[in-house]
Every structure is written in structure tokens, then in C-alpha cells.
N, C-alpha and C. Protein backbone atom coordinates (compact mmCIF):
# COMPACT_ATOMS: atom_id res chain seq x y z
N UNK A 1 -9.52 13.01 19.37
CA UNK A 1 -8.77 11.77 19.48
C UNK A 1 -8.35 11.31 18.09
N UNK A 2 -7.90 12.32 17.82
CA UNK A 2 -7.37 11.64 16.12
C UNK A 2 -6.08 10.74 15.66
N UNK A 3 -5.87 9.68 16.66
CA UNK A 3 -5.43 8.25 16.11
C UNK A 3 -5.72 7.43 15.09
N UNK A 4 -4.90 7.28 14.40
CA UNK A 4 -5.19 6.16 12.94
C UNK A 4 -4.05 4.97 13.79
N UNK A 5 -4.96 3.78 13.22
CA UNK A 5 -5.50 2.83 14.43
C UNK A 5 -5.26 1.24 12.99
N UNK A 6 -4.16 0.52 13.10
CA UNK A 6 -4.19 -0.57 12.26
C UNK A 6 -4.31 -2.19 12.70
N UNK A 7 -5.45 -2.47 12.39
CA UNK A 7 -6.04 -3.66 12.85
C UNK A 7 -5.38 -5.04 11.63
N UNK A 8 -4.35 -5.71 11.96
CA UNK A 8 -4.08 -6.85 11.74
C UNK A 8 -4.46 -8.37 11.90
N UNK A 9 -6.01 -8.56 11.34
CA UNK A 9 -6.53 -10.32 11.72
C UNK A 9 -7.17 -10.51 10.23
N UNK A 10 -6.58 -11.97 10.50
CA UNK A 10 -7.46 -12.55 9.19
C UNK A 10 -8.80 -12.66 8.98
N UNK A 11 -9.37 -13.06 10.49
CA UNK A 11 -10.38 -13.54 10.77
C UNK A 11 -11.56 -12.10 10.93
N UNK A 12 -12.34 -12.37 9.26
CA UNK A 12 -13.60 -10.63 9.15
C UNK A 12 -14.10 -10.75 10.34
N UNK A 13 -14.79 -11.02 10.78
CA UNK A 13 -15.84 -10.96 12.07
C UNK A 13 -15.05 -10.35 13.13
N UNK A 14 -14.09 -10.84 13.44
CA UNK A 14 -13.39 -10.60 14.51
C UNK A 14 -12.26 -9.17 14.39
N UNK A 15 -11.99 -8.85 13.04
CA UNK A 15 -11.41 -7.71 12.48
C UNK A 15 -12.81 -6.17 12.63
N UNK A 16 -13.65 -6.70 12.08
CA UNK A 16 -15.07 -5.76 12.13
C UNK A 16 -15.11 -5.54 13.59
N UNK A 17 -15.13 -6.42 14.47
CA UNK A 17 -15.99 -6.08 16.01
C UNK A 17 -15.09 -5.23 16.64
N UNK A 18 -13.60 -5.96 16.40
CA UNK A 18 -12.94 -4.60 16.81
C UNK A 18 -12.62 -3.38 16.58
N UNK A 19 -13.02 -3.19 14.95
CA UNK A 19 -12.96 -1.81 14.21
C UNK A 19 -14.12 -1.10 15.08
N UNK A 20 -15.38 -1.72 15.00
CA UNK A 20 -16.74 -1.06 15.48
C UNK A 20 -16.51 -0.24 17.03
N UNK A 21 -15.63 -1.17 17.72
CA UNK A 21 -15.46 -1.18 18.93
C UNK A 21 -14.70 0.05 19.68
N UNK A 22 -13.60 0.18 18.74
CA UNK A 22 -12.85 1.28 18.53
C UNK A 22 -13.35 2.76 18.16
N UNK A 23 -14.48 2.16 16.79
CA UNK A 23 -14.92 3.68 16.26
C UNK A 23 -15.85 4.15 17.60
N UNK A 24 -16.34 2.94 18.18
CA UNK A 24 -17.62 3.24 19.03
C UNK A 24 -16.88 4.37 20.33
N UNK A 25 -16.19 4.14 20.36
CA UNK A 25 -14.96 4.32 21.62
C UNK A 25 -14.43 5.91 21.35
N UNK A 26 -14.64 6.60 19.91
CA UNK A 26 -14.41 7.39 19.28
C UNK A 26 -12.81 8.15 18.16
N UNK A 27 -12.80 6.68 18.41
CA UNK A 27 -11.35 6.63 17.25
C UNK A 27 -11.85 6.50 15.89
N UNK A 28 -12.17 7.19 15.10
CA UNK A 28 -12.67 7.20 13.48
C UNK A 28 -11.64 6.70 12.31
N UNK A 29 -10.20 7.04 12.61
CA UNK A 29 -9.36 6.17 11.44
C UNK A 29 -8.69 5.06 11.90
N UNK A 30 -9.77 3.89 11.43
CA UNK A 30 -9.63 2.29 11.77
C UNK A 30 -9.17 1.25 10.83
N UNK A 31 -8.15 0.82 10.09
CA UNK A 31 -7.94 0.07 8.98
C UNK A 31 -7.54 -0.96 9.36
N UNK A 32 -7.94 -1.68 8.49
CA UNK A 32 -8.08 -3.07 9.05
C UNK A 32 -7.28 -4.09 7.49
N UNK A 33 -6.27 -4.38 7.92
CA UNK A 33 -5.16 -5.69 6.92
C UNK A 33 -5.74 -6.86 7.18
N UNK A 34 -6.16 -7.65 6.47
CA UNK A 34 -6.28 -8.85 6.30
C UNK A 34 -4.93 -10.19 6.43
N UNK A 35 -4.08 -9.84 5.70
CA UNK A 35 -2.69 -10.48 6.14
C UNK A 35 -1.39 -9.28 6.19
N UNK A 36 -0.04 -9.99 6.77
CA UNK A 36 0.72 -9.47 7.21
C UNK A 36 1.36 -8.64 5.64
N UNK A 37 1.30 -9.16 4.90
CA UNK A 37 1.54 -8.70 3.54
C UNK A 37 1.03 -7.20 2.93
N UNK A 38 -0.21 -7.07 3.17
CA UNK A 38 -1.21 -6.17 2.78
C UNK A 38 -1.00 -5.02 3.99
N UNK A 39 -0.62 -5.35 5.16
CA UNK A 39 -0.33 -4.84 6.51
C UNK A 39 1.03 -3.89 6.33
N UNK A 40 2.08 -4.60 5.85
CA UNK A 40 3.11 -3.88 5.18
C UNK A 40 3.03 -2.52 4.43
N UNK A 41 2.72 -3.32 3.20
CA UNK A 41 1.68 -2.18 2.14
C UNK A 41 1.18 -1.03 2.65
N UNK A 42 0.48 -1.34 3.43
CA UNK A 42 -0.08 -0.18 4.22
C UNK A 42 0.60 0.95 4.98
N UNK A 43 1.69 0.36 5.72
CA UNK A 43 2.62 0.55 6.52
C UNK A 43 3.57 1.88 5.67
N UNK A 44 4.10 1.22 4.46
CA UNK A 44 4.54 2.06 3.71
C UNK A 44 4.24 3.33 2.64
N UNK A 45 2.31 3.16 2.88
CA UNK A 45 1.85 4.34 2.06
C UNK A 45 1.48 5.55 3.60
N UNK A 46 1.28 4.96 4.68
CA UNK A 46 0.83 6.06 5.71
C UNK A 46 1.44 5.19 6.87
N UNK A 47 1.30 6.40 8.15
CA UNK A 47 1.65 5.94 9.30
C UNK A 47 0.48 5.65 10.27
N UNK A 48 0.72 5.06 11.31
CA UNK A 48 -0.25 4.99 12.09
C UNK A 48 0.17 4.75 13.61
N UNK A 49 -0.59 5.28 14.10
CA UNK A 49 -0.23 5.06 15.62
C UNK A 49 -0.20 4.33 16.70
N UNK A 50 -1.39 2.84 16.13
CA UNK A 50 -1.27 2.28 16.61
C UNK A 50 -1.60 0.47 15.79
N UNK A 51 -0.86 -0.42 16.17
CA UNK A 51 -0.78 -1.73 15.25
C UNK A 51 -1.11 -2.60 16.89
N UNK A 52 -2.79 -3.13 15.96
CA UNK A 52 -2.94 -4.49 16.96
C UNK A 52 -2.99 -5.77 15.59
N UNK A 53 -2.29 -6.69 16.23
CA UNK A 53 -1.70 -7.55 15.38
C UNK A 53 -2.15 -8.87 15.75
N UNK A 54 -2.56 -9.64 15.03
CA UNK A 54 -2.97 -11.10 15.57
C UNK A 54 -1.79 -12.00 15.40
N UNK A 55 -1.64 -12.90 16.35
CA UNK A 55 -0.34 -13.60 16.53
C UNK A 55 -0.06 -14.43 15.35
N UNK A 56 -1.18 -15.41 14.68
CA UNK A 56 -1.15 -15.94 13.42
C UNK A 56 -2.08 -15.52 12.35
N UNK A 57 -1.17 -15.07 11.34
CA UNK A 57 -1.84 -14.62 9.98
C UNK A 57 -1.17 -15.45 8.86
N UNK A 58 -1.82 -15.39 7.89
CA UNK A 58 -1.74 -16.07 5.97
C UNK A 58 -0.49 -15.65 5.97
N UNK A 59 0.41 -16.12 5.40
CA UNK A 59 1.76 -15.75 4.76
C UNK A 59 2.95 -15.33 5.97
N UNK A 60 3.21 -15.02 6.71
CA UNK A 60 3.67 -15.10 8.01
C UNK A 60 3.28 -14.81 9.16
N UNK A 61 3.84 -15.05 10.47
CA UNK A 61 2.66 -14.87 11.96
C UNK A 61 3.16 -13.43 12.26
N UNK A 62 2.25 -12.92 13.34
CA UNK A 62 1.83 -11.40 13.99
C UNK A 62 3.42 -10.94 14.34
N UNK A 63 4.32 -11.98 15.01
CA UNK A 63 5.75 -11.54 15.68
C UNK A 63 6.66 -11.62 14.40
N UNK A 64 6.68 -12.26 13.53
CA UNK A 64 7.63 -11.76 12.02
C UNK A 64 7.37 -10.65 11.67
N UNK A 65 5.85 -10.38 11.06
CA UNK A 65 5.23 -8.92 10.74
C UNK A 65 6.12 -7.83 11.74
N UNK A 66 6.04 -8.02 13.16
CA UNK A 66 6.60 -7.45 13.98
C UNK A 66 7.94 -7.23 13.88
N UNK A 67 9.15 -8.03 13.30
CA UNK A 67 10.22 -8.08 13.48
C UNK A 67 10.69 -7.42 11.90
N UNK A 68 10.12 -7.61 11.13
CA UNK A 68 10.09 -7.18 9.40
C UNK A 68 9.49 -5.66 10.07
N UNK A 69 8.75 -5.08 10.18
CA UNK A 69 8.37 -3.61 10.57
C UNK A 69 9.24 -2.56 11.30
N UNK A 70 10.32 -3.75 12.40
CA UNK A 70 11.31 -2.74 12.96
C UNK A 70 12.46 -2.95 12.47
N UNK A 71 12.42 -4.12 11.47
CA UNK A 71 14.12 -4.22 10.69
C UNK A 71 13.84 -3.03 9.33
N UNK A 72 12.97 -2.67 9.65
CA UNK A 72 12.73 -0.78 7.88
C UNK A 72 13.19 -0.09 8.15
């Protein structure tokens, strides 16, 4: 199951449980952005297969991130 797997929340606790949750599940490449900014960043050094995104993040919300990712 080799999915690389990008976790978008501000909120650690709630970013961790779902990383854990995932690895537990047996998905091993789990990265986890803190804001939509750093999420980008990311975006542009590797790909990934799958983006769960929290609706509000630091510096703009989950559906801009969203709309900035398919206007690249």
C-alpha cells in the first residue's frame, strides 16, 4: 500500500491521531503541514496521493489551499 498521504491541520493533536491512524491502517508515508503555506512547499518538492485538508488553517482556509493547488 505504498501511498504518500498529506495531512493538512493546524491543530498537533489532531494532525498526530490521524497520522497514527493511517500508519496504523498500514499507510507508512504520512506528512503532515501545519499551514496551507508549508502545505504548498511540500506540494512542490514531491507528490502525493492523497491531501486531507482542514477547512480552516493560519494564513489561508483548506478551500483556497484547494483552489491555489489546481490553479499550478
Amino acid at each position: 500500500m505504498p501511498r504518500k498521504i498529506l495531512i493538512v491541520e493546524d491543530e498537533p493533536v489532531s494532525a498526530k491521531v490521524l497520522q497514527r491512524m493511517l500508519m496504523d491502517a498500514g499507510y507508512q508515508d504520512v506528512v503532515i503541514a501545519s499551514e496551507a503555506r508549508e502545505a504548498l512547499k511540500l506540494l512542490l518538492m514531491d507528490q502525493f496521493d492523497l491531501l486531507l485538508v482542514d477547512w480552516v488553517l493560519p494564513g489561508y482556509s483548506g478551500p483556497e489551499l484547494i483552489r491555489r493547488i489546481r490553479a499550478a
